[in-house]
PDB file of N, CA and C in Angstrom:
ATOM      1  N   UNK A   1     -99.866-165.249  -4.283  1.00  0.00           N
ATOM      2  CA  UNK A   1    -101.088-165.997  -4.101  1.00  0.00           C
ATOM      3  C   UNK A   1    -102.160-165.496  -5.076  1.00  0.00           C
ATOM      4  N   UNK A   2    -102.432-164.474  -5.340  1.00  0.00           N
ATOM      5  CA  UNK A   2    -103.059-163.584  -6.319  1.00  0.00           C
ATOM      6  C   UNK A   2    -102.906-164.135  -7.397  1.00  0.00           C
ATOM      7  N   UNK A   3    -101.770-164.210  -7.748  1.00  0.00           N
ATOM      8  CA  UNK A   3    -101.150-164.856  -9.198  1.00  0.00           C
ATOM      9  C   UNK A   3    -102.034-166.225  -9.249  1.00  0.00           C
ATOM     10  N   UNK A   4    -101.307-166.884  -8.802  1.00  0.00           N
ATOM     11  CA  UNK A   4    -101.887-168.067  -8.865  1.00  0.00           C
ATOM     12  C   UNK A   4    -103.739-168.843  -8.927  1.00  0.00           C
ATOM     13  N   UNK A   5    -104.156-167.596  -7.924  1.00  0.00           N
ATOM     14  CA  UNK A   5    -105.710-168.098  -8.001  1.00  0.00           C
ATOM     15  C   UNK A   5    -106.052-167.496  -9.618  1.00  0.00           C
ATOM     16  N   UNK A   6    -105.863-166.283  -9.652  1.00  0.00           N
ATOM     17  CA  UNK A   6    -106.042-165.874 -11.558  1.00  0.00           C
ATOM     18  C   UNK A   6    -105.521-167.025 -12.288  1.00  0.00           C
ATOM     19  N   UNK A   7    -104.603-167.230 -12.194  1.00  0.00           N
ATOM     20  CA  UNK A   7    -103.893-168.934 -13.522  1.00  0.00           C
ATOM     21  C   UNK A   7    -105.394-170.250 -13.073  1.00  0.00           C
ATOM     22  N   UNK A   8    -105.402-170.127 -11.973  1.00  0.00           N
ATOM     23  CA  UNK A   8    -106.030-171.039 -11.827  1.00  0.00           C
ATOM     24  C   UNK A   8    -107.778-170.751 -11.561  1.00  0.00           C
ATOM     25  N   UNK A   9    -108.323-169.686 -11.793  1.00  0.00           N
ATOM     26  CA  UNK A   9    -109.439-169.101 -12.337  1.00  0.00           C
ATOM     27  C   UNK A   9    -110.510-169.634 -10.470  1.00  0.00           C
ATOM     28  N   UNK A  10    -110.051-169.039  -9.651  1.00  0.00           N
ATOM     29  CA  UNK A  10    -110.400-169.529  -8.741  1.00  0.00           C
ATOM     30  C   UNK A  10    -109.864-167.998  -7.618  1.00  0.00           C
ATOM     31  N   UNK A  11    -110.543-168.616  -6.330  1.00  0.00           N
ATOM     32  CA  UNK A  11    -110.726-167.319  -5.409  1.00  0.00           C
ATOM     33  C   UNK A  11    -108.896-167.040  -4.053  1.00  0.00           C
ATOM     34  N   UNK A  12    -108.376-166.529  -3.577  1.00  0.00           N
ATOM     35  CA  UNK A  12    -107.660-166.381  -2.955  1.00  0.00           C
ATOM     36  C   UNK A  12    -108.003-167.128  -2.000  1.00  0.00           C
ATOM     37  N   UNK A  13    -109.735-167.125  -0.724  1.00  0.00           N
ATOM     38  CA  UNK A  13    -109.407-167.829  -0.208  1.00  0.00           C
ATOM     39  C   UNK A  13    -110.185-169.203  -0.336  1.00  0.00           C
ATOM     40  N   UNK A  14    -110.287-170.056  -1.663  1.00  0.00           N
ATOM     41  CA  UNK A  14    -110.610-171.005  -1.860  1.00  0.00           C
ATOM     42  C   UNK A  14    -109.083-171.320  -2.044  1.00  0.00           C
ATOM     43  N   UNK A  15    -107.808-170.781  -2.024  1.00  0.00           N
ATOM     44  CA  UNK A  15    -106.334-171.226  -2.293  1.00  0.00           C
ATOM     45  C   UNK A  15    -106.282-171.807  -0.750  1.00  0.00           C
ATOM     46  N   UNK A  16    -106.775-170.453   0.021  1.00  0.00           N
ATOM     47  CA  UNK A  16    -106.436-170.401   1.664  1.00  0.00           C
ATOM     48  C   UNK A  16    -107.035-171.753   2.002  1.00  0.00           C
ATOM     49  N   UNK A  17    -108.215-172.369   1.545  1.00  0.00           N
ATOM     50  CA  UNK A  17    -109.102-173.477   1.790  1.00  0.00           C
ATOM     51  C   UNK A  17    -108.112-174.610   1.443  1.00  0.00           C
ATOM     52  N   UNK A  18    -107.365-174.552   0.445  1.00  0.00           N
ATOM     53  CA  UNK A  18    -106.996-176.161  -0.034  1.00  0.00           C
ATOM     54  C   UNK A  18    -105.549-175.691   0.626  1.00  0.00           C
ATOM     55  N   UNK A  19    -104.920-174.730   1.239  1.00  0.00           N
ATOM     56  CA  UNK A  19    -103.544-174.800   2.054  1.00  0.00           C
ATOM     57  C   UNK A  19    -104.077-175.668   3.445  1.00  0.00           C
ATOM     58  N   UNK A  20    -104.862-175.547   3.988  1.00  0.00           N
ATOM     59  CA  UNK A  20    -105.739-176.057   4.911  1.00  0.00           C
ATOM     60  C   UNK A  20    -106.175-176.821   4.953  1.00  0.00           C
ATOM     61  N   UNK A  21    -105.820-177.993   3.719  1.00  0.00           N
ATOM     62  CA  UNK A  21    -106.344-179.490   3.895  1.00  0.00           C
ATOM     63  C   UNK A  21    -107.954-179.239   3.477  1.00  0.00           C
ATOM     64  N   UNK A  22    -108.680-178.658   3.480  1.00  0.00           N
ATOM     65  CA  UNK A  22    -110.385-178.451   3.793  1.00  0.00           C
ATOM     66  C   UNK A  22    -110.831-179.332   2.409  1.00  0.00           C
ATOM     67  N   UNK A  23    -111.591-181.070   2.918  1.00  0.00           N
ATOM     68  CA  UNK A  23    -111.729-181.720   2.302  1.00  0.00           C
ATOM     69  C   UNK A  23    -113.078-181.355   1.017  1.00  0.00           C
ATOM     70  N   UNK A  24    -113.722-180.464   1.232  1.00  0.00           N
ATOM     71  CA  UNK A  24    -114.908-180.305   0.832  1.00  0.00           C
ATOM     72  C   UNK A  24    -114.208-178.840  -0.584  1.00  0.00           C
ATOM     73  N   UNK A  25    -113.421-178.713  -1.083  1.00  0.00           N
ATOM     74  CA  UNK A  25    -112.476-178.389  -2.341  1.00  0.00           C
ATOM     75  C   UNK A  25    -112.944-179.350  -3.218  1.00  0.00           C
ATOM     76  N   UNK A  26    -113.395-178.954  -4.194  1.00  0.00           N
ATOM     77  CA  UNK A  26    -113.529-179.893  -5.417  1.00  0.00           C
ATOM     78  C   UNK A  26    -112.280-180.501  -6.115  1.00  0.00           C
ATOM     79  N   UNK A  27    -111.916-181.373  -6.501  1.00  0.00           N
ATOM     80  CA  UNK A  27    -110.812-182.283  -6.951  1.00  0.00           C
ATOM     81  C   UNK A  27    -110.381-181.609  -8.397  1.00  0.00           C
ATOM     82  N   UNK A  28    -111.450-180.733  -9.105  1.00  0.00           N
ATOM     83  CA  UNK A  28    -111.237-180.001 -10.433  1.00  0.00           C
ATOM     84  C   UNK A  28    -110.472-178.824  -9.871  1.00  0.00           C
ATOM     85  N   UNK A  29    -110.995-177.973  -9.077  1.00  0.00           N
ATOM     86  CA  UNK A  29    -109.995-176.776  -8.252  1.00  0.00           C
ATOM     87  C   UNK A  29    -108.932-177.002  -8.276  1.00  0.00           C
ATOM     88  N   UNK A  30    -108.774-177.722  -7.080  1.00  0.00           N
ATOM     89  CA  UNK A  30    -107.358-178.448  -6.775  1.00  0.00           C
ATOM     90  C   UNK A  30    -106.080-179.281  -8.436  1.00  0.00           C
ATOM     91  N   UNK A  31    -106.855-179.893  -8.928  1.00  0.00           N
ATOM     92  CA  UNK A  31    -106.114-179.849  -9.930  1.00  0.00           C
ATOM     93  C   UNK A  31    -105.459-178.515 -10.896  1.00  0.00           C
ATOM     94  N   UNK A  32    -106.933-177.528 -10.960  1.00  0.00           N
ATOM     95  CA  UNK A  32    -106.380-176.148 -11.836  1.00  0.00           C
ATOM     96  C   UNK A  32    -105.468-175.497 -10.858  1.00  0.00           C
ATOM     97  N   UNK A  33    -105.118-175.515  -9.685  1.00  0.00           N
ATOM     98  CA  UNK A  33    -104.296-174.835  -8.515  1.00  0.00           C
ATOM     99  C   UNK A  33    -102.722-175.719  -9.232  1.00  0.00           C
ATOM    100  N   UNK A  34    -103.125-176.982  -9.154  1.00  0.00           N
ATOM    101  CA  UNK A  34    -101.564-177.701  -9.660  1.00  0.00           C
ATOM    102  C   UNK A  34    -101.159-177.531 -10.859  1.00  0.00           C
ATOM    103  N   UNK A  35    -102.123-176.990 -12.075  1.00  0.00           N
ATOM    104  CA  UNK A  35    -101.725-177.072 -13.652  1.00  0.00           C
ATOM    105  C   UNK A  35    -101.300-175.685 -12.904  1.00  0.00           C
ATOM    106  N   UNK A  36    -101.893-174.677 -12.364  1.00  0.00           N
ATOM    107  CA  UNK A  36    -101.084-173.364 -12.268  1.00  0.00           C
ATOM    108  C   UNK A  36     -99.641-173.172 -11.427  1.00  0.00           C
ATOM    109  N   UNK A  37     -99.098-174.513 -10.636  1.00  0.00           N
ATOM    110  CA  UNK A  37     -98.175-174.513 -10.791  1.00  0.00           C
ATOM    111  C   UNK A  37     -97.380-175.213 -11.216  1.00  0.00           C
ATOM    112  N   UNK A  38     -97.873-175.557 -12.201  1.00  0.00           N
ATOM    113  CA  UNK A  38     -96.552-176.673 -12.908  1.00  0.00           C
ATOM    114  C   UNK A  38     -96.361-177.780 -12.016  1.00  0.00           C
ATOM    115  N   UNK A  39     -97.404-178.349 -11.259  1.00  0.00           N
ATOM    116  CA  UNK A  39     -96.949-179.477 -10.591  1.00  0.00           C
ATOM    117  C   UNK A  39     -97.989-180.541 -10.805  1.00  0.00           C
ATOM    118  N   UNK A  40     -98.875-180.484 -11.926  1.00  0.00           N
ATOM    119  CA  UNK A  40    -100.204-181.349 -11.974  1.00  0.00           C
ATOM    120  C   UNK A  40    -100.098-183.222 -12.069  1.00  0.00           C
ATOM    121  N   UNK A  41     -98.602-183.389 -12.069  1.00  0.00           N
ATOM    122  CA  UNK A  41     -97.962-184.660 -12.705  1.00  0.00           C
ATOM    123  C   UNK A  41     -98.331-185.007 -10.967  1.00  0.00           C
ATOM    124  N   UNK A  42     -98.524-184.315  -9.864  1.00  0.00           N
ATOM    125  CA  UNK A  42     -97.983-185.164  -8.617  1.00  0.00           C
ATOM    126  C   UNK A  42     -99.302-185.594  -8.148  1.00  0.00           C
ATOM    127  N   UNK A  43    -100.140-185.066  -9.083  1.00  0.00           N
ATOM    128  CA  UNK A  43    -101.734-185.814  -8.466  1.00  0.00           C
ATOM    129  C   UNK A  43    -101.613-187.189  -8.960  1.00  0.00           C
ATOM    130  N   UNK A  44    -101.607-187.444  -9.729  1.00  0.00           N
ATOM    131  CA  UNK A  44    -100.857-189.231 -10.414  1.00  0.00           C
ATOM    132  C   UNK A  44    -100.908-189.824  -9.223  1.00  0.00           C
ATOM    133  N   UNK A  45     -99.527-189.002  -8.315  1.00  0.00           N
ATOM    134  CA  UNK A  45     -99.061-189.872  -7.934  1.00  0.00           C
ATOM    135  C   UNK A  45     -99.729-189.892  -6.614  1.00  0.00           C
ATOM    136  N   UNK A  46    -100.921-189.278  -6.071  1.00  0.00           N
ATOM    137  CA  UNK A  46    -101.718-189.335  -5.137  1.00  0.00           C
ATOM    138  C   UNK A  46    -102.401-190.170  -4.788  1.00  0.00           C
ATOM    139  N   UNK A  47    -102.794-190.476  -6.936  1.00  0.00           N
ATOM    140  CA  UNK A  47    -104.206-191.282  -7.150  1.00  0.00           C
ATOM    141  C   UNK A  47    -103.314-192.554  -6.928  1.00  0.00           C
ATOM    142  N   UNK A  48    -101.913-192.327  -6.936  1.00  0.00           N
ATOM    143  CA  UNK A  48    -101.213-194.024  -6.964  1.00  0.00           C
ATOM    144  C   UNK A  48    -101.040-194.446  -5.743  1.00  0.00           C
ATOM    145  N   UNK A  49    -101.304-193.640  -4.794  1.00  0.00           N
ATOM    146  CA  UNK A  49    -100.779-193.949  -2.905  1.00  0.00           C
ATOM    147  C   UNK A  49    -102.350-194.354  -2.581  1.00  0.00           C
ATOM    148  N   UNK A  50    -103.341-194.036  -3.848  1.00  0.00           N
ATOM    149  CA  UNK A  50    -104.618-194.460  -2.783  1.00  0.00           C
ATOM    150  C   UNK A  50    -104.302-196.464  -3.183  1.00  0.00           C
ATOM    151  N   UNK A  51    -103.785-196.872  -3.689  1.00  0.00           N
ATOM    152  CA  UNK A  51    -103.614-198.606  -3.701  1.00  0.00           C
ATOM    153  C   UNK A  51    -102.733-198.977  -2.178  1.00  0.00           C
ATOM    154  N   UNK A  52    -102.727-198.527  -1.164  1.00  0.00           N
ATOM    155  CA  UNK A  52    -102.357-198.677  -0.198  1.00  0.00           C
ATOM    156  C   UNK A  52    -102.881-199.705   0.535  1.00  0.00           C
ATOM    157  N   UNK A  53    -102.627-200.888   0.461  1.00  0.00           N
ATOM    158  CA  UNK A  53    -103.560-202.063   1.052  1.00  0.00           C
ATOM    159  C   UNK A  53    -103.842-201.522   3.011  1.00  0.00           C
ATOM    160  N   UNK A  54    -102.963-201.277   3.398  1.00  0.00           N
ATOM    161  CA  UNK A  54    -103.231-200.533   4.754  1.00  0.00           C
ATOM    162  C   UNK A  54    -104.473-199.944   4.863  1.00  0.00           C
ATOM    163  N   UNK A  55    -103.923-198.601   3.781  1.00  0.00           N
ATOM    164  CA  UNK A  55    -105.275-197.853   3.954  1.00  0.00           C
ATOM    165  C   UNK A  55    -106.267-197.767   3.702  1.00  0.00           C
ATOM    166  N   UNK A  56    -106.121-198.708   2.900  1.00  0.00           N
ATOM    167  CA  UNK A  56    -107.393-199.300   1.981  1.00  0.00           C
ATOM    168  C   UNK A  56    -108.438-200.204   3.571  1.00  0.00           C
ATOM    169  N   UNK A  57    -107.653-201.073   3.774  1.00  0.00           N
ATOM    170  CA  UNK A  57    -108.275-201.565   5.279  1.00  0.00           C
ATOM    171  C   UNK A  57    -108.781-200.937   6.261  1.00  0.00           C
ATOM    172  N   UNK A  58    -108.239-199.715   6.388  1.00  0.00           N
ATOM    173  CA  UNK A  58    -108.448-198.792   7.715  1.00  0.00           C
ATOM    174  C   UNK A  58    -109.860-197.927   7.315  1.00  0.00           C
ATOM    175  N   UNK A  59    -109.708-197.614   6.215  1.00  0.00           N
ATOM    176  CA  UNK A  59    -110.782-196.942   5.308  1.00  0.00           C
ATOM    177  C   UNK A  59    -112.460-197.831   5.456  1.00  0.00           C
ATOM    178  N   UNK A  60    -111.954-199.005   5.309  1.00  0.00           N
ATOM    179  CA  UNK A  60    -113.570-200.267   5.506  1.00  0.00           C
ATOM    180  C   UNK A  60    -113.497-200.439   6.583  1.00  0.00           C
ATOM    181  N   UNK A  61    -112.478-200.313   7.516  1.00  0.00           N
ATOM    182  CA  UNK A  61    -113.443-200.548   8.701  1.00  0.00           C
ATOM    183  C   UNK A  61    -114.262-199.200   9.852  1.00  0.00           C
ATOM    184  N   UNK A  62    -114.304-198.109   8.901  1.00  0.00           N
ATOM    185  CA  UNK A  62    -114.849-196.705   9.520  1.00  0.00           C
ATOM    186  C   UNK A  62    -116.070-196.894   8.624  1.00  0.00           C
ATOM    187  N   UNK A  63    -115.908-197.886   7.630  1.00  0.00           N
ATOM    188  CA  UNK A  63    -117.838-197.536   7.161  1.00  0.00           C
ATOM    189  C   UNK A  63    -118.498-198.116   7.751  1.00  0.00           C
ATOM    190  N   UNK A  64    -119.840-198.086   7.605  1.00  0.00           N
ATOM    191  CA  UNK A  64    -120.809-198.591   8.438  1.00  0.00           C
ATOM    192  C   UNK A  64    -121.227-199.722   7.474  1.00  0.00           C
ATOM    193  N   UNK A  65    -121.420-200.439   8.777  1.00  0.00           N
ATOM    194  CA  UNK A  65    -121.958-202.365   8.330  1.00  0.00           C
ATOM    195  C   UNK A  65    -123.331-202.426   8.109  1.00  0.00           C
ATOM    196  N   UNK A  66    -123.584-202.744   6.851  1.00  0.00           N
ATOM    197  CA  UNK A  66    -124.765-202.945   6.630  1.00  0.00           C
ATOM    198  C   UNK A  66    -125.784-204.231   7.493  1.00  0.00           C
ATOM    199  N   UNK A  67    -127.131-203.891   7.685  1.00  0.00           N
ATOM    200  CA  UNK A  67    -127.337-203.793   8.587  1.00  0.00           C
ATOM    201  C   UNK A  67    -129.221-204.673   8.100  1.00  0.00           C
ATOM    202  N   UNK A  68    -129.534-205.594   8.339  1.00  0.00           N
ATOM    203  CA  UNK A  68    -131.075-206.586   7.767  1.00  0.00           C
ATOM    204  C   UNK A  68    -131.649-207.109   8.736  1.00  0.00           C
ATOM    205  N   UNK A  69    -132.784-206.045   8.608  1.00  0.00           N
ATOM    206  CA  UNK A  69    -133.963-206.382   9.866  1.00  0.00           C
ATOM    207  C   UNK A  69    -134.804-207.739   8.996  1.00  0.00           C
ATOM    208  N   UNK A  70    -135.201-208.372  10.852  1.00  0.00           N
ATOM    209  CA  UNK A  70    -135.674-209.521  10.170  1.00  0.00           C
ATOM    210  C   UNK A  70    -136.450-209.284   9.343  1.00  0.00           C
ATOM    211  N   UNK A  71    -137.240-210.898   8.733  1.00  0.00           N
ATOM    212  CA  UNK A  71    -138.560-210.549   7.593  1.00  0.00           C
ATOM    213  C   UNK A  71    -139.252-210.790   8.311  1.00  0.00           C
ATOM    214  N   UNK A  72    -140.965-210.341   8.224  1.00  0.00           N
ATOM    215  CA  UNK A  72    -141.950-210.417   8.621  1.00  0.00           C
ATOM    216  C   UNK A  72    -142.728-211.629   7.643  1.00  0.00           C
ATOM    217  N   UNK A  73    -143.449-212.225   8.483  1.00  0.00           N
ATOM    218  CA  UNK A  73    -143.919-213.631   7.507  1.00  0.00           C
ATOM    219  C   UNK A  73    -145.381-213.341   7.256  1.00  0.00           C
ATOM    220  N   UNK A  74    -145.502-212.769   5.856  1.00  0.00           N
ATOM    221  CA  UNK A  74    -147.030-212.519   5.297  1.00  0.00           C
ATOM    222  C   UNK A  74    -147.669-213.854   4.925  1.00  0.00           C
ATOM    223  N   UNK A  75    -148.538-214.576   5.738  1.00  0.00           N
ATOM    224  CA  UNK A  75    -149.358-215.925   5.132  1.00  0.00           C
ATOM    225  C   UNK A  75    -150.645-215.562   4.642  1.00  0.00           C
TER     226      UNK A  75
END
């Protein structure tokens, strides 16, 4: 684990952080964690699972609906 945070110029437990899912990892980290292991080709294929029409759906309906108070009528 040592090894790896040095290749990847980063802390042991910022490694411990992204074994842990912990969304708040910067996406640059996480990539230098994958060039340090020779696996940086599988983010591709991460960015290719986000075209998921499913999840793509499930995703809009957790945002919040915008939302227009009436107008007030200045005469």
């Amino acid at each position: 684990m040592e090894i790896v945070a040095s290749r990847a110029a980063t802390s042991r437990s910022t490694l411990a952080r992204i074994e842990k899912g912990d969304p708040a990892v910067s996406i640059g980290i996480v990539a230098a964690v994958l060039q340090a292991l020779n696996l940086l080709e599988g983010l591709a294929n991460l960015a290719e699972a986000s075209k998921d029409s499913v999840g793509l759906e499930l995703s809009k309906d957790s945002l919040r609906k915008r939302t227009y108070s009436p107008r007030s009528k200045t005469r």
